[in-house]
C-alpha atoms as a PDB file:
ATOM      1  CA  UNK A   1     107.630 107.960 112.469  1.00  0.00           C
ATOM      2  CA  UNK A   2     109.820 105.589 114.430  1.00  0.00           C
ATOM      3  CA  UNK A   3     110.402 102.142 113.589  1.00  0.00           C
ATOM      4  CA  UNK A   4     112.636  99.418 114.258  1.00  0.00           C
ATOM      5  CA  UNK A   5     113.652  97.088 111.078  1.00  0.00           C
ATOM      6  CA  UNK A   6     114.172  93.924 112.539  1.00  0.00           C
ATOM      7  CA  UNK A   7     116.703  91.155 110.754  1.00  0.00           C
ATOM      8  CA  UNK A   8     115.710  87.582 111.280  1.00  0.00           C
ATOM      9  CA  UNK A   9     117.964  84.599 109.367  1.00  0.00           C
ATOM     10  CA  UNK A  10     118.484  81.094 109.907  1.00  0.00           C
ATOM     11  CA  UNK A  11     121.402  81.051 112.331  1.00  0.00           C
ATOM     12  CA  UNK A  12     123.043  77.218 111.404  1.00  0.00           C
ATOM     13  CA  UNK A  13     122.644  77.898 107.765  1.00  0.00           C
ATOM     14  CA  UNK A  14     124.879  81.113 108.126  1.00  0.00           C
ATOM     15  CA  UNK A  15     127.412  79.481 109.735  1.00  0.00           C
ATOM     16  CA  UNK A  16     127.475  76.440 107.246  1.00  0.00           C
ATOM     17  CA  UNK A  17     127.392  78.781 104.296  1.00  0.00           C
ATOM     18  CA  UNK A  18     130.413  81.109 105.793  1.00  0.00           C
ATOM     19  CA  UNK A  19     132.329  78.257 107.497  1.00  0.00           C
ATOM     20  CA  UNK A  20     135.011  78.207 104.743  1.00  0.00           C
ATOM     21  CA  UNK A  21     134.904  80.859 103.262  1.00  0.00           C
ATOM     22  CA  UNK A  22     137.986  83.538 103.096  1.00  0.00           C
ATOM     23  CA  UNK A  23     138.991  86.675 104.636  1.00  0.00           C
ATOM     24  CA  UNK A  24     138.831  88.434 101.705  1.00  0.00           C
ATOM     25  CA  UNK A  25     135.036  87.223 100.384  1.00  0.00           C
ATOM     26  CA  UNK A  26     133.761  87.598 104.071  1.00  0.00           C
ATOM     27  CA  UNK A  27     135.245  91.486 103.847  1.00  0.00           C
ATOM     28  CA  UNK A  28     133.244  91.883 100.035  1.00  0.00           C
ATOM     29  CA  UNK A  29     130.134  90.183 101.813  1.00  0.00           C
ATOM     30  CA  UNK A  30     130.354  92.709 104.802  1.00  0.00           C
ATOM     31  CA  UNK A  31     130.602  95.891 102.371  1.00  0.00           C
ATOM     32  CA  UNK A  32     127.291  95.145 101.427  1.00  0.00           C
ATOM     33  CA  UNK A  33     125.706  95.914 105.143  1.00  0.00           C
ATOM     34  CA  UNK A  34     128.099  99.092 105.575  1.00  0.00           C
ATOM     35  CA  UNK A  35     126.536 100.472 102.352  1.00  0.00           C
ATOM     36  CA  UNK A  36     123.241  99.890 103.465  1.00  0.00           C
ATOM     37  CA  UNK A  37     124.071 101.387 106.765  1.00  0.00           C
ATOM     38  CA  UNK A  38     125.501 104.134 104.406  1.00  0.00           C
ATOM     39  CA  UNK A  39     122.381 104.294 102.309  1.00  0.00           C
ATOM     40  CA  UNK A  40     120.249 104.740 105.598  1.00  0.00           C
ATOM     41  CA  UNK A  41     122.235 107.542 106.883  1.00  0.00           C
ATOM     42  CA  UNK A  42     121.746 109.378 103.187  1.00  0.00           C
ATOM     43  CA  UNK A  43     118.228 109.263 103.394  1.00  0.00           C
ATOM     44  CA  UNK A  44     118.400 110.468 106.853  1.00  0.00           C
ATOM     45  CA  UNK A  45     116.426 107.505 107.915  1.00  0.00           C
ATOM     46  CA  UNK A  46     119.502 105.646 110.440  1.00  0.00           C
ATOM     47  CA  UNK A  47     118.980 106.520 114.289  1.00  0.00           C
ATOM     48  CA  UNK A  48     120.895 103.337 115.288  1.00  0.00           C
ATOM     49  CA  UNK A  49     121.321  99.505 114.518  1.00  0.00           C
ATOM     50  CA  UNK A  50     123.517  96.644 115.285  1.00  0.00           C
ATOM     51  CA  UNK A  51     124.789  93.038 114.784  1.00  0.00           C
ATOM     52  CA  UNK A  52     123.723  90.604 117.331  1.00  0.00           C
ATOM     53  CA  UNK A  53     125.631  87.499 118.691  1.00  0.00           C
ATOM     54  CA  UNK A  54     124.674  84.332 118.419  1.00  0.00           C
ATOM     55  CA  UNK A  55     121.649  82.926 120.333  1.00  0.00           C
ATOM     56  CA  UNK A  56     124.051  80.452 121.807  1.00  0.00           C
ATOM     57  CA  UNK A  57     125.306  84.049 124.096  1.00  0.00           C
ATOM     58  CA  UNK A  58     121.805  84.433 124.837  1.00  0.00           C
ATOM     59  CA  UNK A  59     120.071  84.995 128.724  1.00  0.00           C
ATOM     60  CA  UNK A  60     116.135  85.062 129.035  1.00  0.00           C
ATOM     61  CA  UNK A  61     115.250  86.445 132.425  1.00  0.00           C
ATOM     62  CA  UNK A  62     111.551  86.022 133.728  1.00  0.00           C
ATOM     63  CA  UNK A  63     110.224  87.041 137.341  1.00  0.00           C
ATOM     64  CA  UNK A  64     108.474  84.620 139.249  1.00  0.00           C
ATOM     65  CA  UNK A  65     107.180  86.272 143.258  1.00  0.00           C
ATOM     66  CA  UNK A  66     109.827  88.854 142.532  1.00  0.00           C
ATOM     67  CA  UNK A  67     112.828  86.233 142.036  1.00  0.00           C
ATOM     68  CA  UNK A  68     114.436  86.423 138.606  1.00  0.00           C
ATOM     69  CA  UNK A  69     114.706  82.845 136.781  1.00  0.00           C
ATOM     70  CA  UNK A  70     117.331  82.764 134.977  1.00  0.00           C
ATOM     71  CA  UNK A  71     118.012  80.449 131.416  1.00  0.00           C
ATOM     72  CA  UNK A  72     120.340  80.219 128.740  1.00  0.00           C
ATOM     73  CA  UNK A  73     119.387  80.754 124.964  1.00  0.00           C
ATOM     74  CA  UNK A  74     116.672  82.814 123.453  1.00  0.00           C
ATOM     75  CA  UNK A  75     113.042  82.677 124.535  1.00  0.00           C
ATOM     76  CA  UNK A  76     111.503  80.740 121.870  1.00  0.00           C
ATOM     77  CA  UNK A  77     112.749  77.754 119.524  1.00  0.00           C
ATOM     78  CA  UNK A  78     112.363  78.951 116.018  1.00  0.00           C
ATOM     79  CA  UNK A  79     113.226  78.943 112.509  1.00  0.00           C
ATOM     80  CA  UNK A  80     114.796  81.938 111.991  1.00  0.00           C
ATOM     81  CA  UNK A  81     116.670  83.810 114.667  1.00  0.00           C
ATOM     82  CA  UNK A  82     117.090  87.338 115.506  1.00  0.00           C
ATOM     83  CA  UNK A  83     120.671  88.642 113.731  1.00  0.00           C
ATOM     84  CA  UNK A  84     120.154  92.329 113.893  1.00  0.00           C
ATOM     85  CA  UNK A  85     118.212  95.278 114.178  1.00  0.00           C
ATOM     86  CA  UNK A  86     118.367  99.221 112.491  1.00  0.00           C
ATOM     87  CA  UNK A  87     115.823 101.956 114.165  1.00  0.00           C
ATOM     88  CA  UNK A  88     114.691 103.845 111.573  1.00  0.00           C
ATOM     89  CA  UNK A  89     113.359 107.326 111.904  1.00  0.00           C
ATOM     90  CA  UNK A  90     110.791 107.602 108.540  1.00  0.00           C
ATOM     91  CA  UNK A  91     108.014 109.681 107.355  1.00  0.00           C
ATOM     92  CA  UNK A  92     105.567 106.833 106.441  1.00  0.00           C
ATOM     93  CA  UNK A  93     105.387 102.881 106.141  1.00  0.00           C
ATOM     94  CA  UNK A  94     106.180 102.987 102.510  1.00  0.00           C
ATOM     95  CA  UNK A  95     109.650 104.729 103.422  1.00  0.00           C
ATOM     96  CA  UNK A  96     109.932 101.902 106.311  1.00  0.00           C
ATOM     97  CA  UNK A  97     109.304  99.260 103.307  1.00  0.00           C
ATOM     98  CA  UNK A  98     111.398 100.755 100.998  1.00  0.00           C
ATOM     99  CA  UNK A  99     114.283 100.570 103.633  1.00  0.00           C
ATOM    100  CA  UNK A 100     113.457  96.866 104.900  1.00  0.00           C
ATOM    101  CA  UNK A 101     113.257  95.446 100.982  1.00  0.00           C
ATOM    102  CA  UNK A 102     116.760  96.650 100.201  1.00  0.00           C
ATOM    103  CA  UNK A 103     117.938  95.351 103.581  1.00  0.00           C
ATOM    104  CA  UNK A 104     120.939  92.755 102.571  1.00  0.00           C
ATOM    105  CA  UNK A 105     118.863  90.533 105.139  1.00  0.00           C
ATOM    106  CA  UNK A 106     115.997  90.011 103.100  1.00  0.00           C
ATOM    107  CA  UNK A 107     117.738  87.892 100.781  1.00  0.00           C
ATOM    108  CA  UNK A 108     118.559  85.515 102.900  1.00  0.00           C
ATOM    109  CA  UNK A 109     115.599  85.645 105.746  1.00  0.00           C
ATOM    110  CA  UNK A 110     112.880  87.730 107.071  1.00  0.00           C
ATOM    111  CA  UNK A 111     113.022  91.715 107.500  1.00  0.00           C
ATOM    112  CA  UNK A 112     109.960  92.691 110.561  1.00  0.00           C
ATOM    113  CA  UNK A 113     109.461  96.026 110.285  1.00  0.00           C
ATOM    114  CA  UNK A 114     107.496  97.591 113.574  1.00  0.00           C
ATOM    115  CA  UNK A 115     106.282 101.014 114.230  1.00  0.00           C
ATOM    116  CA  UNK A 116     107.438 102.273 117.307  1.00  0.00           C
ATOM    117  CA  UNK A 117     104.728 102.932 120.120  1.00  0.00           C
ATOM    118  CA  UNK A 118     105.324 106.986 121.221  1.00  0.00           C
ATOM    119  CA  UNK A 119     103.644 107.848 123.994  1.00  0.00           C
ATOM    120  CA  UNK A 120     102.383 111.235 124.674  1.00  0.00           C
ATOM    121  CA  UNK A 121     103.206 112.182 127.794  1.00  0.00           C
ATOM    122  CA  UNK A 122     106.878 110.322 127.693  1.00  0.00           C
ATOM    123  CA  UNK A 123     109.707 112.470 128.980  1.00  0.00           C
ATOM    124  CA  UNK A 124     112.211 113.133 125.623  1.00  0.00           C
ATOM    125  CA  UNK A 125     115.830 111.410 125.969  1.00  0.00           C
END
């Protein structure tokens, strides 16, 4: 069963908290996600996953008679921001749970696990 682990945090209060802090702390701080990653992969659960960039590099895209309108930032104004994402391939929502409470994200924010909608009749790629 396919889902996607999604890794929502509150963007300005990252910054603030790693404005000053050095190379070498930033580096320990950053071994914790790689051993997750690490973790994942062990299990056999990792299919893929990634940091995001700011919201600030953000472009929402709507169509309006077939024209695209284009803005800058995310979609909606929120607390917490979208940081990251792992797609997990799992056997059951207990595995997906077990993988999104030891997610170095849920510390600090809010871990969304969703199931991944398979169709039947989808061509496999």
């Amino acid at each position: 069963m396919k889902y996607l682990l999604l890794i929502y945090g509150n963007e300005a209060a990252m910054e603030a908290a790693t404005a000053n802090i050095p190379p070498d702390q930033q580096a320990a701080e950053a071994k914790v996600w790689y051993e997750y990653g690490d973790w994942l992969k062990e299990k056999g659960w990792y299919l893929a996953g990634e940091a995001l960039q700011p919201t600030s590099t953000a472009t929402s895209v709507r169509a309006h008679d077939g024209k695209p309108i284009v803005t800058d930032g995310p979609f909606a104004e929120t607390k917490e921001q979208l940081g990251g994402y792992y797609v997990l391939d799992v056997a059951n929502a207990d595995e997906a749970i077990e993988a999104g409470s030891r997610c170095p994200g849920a510390t600090f924010g809010t871990i969304e696990l969703r199931p991944i909608q398979e169709f039947p009749d989808q061509p496999q790629g």
